[in-house]
N, C-alpha and C. Protein backbone atom coordinates (compact mmCIF):
# COMPACT_ATOMS: atom_id res chain seq x y z
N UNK A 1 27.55 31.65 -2.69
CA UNK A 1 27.11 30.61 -3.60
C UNK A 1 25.59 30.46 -3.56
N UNK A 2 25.37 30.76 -2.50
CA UNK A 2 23.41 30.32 -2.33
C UNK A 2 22.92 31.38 -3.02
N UNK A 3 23.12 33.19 -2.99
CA UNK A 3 23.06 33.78 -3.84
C UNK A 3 23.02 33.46 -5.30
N UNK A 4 23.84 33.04 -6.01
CA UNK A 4 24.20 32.72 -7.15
C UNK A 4 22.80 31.53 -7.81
N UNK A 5 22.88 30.60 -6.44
CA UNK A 5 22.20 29.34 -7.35
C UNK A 5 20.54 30.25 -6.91
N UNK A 6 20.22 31.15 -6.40
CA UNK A 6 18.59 31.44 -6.01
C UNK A 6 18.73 32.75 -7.43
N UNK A 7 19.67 32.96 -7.70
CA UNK A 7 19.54 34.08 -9.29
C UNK A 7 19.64 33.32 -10.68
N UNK A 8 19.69 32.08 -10.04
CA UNK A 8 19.96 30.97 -11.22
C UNK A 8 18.43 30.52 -11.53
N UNK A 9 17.91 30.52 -9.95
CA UNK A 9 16.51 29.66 -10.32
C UNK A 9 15.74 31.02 -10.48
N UNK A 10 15.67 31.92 -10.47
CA UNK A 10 14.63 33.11 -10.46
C UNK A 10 14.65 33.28 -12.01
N UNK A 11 16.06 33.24 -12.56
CA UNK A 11 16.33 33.40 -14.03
C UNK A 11 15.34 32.29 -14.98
N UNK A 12 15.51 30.90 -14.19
CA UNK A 12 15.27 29.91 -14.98
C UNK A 12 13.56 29.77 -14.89
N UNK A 13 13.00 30.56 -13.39
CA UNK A 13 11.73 30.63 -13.52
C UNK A 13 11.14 31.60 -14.18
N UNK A 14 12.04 32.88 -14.19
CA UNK A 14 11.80 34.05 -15.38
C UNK A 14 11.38 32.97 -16.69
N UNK A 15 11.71 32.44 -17.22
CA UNK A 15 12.36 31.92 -18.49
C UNK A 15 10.93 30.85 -18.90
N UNK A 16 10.43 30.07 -17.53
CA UNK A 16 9.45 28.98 -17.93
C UNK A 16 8.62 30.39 -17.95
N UNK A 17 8.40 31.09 -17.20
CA UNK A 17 6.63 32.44 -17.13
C UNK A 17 6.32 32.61 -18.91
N UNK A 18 8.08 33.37 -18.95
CA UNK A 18 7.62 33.62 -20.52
C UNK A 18 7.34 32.40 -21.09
N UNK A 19 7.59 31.11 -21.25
CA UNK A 19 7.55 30.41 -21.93
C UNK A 19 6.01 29.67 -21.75
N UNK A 20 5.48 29.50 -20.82
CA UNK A 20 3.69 29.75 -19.81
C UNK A 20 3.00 30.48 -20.66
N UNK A 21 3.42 31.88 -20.53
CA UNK A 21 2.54 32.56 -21.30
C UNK A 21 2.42 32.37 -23.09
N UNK A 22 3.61 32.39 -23.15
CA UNK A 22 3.70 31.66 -25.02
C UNK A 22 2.80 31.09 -25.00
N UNK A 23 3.03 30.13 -23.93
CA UNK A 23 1.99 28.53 -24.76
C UNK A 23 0.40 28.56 -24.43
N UNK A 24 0.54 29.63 -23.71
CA UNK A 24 -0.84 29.98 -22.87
C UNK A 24 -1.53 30.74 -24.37
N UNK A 25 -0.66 31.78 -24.36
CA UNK A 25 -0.98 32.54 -26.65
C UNK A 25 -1.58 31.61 -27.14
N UNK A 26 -0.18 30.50 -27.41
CA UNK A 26 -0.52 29.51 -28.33
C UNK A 26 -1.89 28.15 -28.47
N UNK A 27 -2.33 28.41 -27.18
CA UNK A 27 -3.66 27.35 -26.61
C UNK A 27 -4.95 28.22 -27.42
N UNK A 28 -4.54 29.82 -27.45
CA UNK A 28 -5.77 30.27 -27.37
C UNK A 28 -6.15 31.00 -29.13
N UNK A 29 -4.95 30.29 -29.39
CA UNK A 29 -4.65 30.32 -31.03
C UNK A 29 -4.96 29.03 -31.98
N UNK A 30 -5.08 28.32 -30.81
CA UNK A 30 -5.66 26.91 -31.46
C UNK A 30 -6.80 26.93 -31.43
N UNK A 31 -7.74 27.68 -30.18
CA UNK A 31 -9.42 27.55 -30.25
C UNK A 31 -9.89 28.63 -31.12
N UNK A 32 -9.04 29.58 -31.63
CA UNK A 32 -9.72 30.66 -32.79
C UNK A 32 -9.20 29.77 -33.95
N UNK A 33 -9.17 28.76 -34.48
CA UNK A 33 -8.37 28.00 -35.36
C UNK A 33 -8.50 28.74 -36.84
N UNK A 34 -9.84 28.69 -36.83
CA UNK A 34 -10.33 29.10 -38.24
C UNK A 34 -9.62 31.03 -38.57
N UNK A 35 -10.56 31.60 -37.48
CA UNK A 35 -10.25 33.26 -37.00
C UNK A 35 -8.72 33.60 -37.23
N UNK A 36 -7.93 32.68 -36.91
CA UNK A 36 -6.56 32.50 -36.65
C UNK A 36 -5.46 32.98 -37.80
N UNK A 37 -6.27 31.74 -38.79
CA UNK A 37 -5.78 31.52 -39.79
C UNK A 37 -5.75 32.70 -40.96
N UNK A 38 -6.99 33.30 -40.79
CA UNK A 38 -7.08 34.31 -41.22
C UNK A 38 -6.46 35.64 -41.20
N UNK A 39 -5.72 35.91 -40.03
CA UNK A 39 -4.76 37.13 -39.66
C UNK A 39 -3.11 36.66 -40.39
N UNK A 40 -3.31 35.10 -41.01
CA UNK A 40 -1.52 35.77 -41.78
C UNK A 40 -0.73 34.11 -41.13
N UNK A 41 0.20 35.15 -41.31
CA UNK A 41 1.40 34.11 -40.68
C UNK A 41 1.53 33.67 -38.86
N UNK A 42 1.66 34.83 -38.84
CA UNK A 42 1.95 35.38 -37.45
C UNK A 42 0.88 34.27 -37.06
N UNK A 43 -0.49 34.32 -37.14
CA UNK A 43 -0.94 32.92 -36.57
C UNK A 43 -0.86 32.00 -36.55
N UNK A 44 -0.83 31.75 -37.93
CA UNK A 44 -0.54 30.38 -38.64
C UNK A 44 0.88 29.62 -37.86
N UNK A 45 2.07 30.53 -37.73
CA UNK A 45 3.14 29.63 -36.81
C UNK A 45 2.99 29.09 -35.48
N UNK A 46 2.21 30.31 -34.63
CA UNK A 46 1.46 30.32 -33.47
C UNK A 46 0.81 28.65 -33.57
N UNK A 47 -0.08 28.68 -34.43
CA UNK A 47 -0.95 27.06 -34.19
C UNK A 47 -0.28 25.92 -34.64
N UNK A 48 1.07 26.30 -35.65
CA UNK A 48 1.79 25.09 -35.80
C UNK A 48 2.83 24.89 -34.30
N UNK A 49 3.15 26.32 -33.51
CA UNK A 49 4.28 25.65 -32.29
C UNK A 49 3.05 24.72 -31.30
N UNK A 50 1.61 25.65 -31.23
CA UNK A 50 1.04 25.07 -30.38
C UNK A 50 0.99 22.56 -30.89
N UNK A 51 0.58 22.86 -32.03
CA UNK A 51 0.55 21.51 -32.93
C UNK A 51 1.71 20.50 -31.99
N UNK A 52 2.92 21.41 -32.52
CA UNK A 52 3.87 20.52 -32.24
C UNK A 52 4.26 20.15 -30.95
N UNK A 53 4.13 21.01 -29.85
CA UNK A 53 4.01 20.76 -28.70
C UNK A 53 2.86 19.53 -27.92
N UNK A 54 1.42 19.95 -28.76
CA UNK A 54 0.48 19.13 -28.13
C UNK A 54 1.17 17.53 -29.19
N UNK A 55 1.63 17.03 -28.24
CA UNK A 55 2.58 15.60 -28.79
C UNK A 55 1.28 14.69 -29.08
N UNK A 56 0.52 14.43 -28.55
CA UNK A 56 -0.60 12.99 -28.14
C UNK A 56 -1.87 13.69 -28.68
N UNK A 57 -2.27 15.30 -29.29
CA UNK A 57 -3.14 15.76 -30.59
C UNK A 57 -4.47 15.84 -29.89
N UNK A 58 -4.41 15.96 -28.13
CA UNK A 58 -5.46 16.01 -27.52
C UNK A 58 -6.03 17.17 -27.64
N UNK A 59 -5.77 18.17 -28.46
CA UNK A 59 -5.93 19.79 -28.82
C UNK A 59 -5.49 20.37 -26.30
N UNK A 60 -4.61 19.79 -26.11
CA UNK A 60 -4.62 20.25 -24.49
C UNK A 60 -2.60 19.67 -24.34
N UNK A 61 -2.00 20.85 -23.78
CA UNK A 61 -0.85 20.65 -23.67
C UNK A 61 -0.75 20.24 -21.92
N UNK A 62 -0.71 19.40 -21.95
CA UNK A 62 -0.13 18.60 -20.72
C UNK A 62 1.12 19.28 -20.08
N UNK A 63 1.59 19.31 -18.65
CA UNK A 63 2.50 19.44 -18.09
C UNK A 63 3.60 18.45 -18.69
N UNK A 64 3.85 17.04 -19.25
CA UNK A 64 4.92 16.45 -19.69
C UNK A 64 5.53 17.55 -20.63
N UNK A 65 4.13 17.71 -21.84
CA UNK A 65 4.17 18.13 -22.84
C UNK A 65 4.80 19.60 -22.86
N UNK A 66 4.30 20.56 -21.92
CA UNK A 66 5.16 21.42 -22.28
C UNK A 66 6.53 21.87 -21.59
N UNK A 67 6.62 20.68 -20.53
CA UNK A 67 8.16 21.05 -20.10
C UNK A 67 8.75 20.09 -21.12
N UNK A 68 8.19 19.32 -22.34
CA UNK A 68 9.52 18.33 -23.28
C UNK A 68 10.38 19.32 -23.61
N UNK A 69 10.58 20.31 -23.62
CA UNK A 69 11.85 20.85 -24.39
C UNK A 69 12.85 21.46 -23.74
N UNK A 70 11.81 21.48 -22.36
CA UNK A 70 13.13 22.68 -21.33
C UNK A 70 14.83 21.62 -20.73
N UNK A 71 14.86 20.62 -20.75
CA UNK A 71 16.05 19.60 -21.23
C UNK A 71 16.99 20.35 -22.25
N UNK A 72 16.62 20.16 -23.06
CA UNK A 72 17.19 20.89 -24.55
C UNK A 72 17.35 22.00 -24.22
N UNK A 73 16.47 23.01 -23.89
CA UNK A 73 16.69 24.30 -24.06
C UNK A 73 17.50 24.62 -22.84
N UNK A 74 17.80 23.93 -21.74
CA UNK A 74 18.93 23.82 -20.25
C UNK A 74 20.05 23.65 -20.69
N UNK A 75 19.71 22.36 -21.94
CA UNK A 75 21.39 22.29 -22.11
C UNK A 75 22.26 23.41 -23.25
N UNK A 76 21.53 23.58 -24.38
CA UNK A 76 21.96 24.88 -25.04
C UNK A 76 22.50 26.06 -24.24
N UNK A 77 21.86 26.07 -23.56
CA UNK A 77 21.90 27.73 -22.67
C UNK A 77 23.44 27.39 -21.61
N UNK A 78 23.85 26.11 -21.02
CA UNK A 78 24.61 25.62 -20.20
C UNK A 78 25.97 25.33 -21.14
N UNK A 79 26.37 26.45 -21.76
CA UNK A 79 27.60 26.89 -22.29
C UNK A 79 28.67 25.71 -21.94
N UNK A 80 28.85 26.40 -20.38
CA UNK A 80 30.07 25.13 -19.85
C UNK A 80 29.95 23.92 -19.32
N UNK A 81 28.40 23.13 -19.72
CA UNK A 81 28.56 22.02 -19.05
C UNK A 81 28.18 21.57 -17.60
N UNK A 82 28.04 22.58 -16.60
CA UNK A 82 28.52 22.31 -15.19
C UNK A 82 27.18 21.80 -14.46
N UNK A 83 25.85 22.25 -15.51
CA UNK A 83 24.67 21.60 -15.26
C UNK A 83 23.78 22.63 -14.41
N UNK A 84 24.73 24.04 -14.55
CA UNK A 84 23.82 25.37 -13.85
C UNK A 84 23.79 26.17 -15.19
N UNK A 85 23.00 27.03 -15.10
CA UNK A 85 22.77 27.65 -15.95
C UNK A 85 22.95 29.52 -14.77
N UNK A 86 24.35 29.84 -15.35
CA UNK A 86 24.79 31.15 -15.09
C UNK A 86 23.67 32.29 -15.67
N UNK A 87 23.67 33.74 -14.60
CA UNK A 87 23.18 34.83 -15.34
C UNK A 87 23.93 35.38 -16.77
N UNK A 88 25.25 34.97 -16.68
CA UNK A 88 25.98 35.29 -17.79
C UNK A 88 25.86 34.72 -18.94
N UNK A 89 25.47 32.81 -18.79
CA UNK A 89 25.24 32.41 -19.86
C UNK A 89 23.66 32.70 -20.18
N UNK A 90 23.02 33.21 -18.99
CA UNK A 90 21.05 33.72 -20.18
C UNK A 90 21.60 34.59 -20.47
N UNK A 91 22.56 35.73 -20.40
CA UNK A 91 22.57 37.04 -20.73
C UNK A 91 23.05 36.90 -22.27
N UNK A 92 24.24 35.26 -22.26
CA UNK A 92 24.86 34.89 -23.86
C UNK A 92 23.65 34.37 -24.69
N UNK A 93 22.81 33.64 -24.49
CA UNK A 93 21.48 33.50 -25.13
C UNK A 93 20.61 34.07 -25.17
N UNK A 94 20.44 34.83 -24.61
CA UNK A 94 19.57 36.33 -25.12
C UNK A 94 19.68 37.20 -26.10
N UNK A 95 21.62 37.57 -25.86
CA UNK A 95 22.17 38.31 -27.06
C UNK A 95 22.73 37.66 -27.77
N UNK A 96 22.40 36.55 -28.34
CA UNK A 96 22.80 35.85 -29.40
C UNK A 96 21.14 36.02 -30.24
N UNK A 97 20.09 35.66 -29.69
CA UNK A 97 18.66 35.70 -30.28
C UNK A 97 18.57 37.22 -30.87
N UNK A 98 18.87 37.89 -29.60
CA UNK A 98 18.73 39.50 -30.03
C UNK A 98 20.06 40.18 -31.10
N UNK A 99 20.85 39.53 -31.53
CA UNK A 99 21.89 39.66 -32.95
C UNK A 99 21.08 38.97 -33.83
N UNK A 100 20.81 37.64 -33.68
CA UNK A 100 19.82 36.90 -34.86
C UNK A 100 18.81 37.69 -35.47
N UNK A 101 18.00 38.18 -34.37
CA UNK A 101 16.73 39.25 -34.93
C UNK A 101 16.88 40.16 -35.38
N UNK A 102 18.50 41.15 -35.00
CA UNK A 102 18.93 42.30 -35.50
C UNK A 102 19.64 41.72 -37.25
N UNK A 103 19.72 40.78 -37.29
CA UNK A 103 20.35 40.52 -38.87
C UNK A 103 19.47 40.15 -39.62
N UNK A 104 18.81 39.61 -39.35
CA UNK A 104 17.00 39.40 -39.87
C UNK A 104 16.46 40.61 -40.28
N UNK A 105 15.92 41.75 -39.36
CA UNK A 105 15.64 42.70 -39.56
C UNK A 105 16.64 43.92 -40.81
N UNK A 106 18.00 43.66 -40.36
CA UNK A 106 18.66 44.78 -41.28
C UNK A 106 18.60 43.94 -42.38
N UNK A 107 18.54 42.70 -43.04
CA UNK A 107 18.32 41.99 -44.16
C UNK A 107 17.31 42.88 -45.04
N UNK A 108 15.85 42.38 -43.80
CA UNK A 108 14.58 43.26 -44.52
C UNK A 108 15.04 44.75 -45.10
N UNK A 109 15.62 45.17 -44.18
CA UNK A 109 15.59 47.12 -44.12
C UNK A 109 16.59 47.60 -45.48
N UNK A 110 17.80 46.83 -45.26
CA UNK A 110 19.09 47.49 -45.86
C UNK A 110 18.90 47.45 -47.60
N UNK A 111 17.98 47.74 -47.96
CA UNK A 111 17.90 47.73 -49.73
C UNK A 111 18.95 47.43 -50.49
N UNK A 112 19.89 48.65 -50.37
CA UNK A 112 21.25 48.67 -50.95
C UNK A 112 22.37 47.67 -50.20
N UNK A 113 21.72 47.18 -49.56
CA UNK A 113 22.95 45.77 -48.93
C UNK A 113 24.11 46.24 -48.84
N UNK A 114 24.30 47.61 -48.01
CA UNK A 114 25.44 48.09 -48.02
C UNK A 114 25.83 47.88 -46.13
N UNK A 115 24.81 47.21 -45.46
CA UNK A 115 25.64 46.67 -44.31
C UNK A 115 24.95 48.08 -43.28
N UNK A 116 24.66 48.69 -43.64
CA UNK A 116 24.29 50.38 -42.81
C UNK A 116 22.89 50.48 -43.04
N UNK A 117 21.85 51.15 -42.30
CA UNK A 117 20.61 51.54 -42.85
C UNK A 117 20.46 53.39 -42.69
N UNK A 118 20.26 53.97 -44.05
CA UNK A 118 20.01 55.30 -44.40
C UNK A 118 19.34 55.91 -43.24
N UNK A 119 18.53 56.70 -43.54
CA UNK A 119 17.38 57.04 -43.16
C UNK A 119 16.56 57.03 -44.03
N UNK A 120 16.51 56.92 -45.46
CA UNK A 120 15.29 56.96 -46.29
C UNK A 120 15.44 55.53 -46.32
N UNK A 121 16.36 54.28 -45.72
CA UNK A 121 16.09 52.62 -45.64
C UNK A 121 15.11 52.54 -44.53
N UNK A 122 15.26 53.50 -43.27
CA UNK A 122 14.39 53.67 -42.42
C UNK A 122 12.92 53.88 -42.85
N UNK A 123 12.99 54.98 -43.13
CA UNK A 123 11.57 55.64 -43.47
C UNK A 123 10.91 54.57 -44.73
N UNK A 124 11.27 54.29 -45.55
CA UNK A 124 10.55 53.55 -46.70
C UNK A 124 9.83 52.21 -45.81
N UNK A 125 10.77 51.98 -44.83
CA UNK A 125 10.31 50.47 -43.65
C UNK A 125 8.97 50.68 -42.82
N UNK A 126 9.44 52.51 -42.92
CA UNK A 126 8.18 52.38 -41.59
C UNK A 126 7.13 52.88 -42.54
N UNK A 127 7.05 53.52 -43.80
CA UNK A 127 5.87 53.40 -44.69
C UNK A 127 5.18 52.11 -45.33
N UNK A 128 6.14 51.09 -45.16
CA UNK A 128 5.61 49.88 -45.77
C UNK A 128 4.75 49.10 -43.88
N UNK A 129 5.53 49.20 -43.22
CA UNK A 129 4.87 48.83 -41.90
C UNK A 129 3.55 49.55 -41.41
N UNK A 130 3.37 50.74 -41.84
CA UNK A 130 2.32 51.44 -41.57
C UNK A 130 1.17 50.70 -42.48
N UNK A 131 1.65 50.62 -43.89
CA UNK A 131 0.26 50.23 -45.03
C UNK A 131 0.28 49.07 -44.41
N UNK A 132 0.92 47.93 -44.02
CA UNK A 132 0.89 46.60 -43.24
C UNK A 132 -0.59 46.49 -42.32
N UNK A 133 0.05 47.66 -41.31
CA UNK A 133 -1.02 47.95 -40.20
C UNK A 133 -2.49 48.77 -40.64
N UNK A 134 -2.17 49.20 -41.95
CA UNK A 134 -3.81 49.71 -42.05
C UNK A 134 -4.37 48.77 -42.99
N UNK A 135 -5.18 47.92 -42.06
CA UNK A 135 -5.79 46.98 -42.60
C UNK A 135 -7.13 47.76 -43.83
N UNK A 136 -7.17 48.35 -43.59
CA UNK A 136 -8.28 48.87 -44.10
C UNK A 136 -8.51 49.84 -45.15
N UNK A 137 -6.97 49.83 -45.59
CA UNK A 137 -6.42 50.75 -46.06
C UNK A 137 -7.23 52.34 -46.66
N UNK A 138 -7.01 52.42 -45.36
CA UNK A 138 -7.47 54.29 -45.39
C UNK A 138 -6.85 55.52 -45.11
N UNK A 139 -6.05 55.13 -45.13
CA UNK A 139 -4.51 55.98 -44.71
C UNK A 139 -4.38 56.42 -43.81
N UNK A 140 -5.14 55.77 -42.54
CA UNK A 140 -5.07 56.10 -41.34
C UNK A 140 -5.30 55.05 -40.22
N UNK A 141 -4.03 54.81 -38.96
CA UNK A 141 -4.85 53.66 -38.42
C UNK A 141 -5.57 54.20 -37.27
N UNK A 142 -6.35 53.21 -36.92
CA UNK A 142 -7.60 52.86 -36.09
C UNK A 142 -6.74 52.23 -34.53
N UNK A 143 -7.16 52.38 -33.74
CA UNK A 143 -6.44 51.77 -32.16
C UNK A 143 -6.52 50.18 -32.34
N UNK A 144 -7.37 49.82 -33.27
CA UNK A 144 -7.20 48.23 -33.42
C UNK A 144 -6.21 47.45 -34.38
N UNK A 145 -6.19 48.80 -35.24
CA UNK A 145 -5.40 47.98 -36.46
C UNK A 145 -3.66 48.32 -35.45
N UNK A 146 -3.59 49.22 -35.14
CA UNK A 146 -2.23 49.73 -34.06
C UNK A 146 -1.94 48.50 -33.79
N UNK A 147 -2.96 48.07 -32.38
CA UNK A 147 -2.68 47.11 -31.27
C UNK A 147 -2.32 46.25 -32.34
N UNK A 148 -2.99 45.89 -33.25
CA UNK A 148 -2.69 44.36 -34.00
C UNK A 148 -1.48 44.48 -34.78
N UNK A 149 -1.11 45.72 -34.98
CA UNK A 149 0.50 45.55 -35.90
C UNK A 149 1.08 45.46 -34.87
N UNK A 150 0.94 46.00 -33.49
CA UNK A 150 2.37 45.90 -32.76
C UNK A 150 2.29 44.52 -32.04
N UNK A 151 0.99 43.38 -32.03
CA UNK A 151 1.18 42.26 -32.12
C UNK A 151 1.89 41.42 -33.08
N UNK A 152 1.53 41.73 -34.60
CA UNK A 152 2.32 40.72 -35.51
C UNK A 152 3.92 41.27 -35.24
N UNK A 153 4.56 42.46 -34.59
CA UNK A 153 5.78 42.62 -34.16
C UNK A 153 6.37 43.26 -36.04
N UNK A 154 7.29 43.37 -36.14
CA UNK A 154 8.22 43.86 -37.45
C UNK A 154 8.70 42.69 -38.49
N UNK A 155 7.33 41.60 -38.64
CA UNK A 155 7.85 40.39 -39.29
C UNK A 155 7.53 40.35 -40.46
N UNK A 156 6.64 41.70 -41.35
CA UNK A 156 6.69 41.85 -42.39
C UNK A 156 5.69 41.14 -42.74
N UNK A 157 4.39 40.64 -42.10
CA UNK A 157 2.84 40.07 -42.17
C UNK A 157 2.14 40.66 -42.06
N UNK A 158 1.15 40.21 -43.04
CA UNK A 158 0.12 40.93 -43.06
C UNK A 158 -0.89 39.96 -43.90
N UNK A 159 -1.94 39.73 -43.71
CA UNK A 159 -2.93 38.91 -44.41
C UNK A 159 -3.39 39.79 -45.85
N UNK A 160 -3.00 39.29 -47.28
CA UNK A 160 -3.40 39.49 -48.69
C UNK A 160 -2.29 40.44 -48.74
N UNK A 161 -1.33 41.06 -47.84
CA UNK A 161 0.16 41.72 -48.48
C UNK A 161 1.09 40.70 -48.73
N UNK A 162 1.81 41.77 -49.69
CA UNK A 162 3.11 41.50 -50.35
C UNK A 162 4.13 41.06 -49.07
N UNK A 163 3.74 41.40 -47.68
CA UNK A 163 4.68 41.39 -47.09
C UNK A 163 5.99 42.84 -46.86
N UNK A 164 5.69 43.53 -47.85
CA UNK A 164 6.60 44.79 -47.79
C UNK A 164 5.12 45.96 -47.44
N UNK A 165 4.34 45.64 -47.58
CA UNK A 165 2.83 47.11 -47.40
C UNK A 165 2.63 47.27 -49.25
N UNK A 166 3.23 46.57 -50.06
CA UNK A 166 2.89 46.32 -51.33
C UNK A 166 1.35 46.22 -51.51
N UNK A 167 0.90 45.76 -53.03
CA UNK A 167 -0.42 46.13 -53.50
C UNK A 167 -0.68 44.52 -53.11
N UNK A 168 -2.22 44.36 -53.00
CA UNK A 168 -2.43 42.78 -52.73
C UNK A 168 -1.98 42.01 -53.84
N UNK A 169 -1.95 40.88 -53.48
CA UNK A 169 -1.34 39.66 -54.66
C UNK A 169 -2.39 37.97 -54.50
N UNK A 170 -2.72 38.36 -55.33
CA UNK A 170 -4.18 37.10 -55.35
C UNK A 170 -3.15 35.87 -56.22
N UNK A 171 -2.02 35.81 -56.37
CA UNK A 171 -1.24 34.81 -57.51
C UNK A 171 -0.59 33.86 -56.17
């Protein structure tokens, strides 16, 4: 049992690091505010989680402030109630997020909404993700424009795109 509850807390301290470092992102997304805003979405949500977190608008997230949610997010994850949080139940909230993101994603991909992705549903994704990432559009990326697509992640952002690697849209 002592086993169990020290893989419980390693899990649950796994869980605040990532969630540390998020907000640690998100602090340093609020002092590029302007800079920020400018890269798209992907920032723009960044400075609204940071927003909503800083409760009292001191632009500084307090220790209250950023453990307010881990309550909530203990009890979601605490399946059965018992007031521990099992490796089995992070392993059920993990792969529940990681199905969410996989249906999200085949949404974007699957053109023909036939439930499967081709390989030319593939390839057309990663040509539109590529023009995404070349900011500069030169048909080639740069180690910066790289790093920065594989920051905005596969969310289909891009600052003055369509969102698909489409032509800009000033409307």
């Amino acid at each position: 049992m002592t086993n169990f509850k020290n893989l419980t807390v390693i899990a649950l301290a796994g869980t605040m690091l990532a969630t540390g470092l998020t907000v640690s992102a998100m602090a340093d997304d609020g002092r590029d505010g302007a800079r920020e805003r400018d890269r798209g979405a992907a920032g723009f949500r960044a400075g609204e989680r940071f927003a909503r977190a800083d409760a009292d608008g001191d632009r500084m997230i307090s220790l209250e402030e950023f453990q307010a949610g881990t309550a909530e997010r203990f009890i979601a994850m605490d399946t059965d109630g018992d007031g521990l949080v099992t490796p089995a139940e992070l392993v059920a909230e993990r792969q529940q997020r990681a199905e969410e993101r996989a249906a999200q994603r085949m949404a974007r991909i699957d053109t023909d909404e036939d439930g499967a992705l081709s390989l030319e549903e593939m390839a057309a994704a990663s040509e539109a993700r590529f023009a995404r990432m070349d900011r500069d559009d030169n048909g080639s990326l740069e180690p910066r424009e790289l790093r920065q697509g594989f920051r905005d992640g596969d969310r289909g952002e891009r600052g003055g795109r369509d969102g698909r690697g489409g032509p800009r849209s000033d409307n």
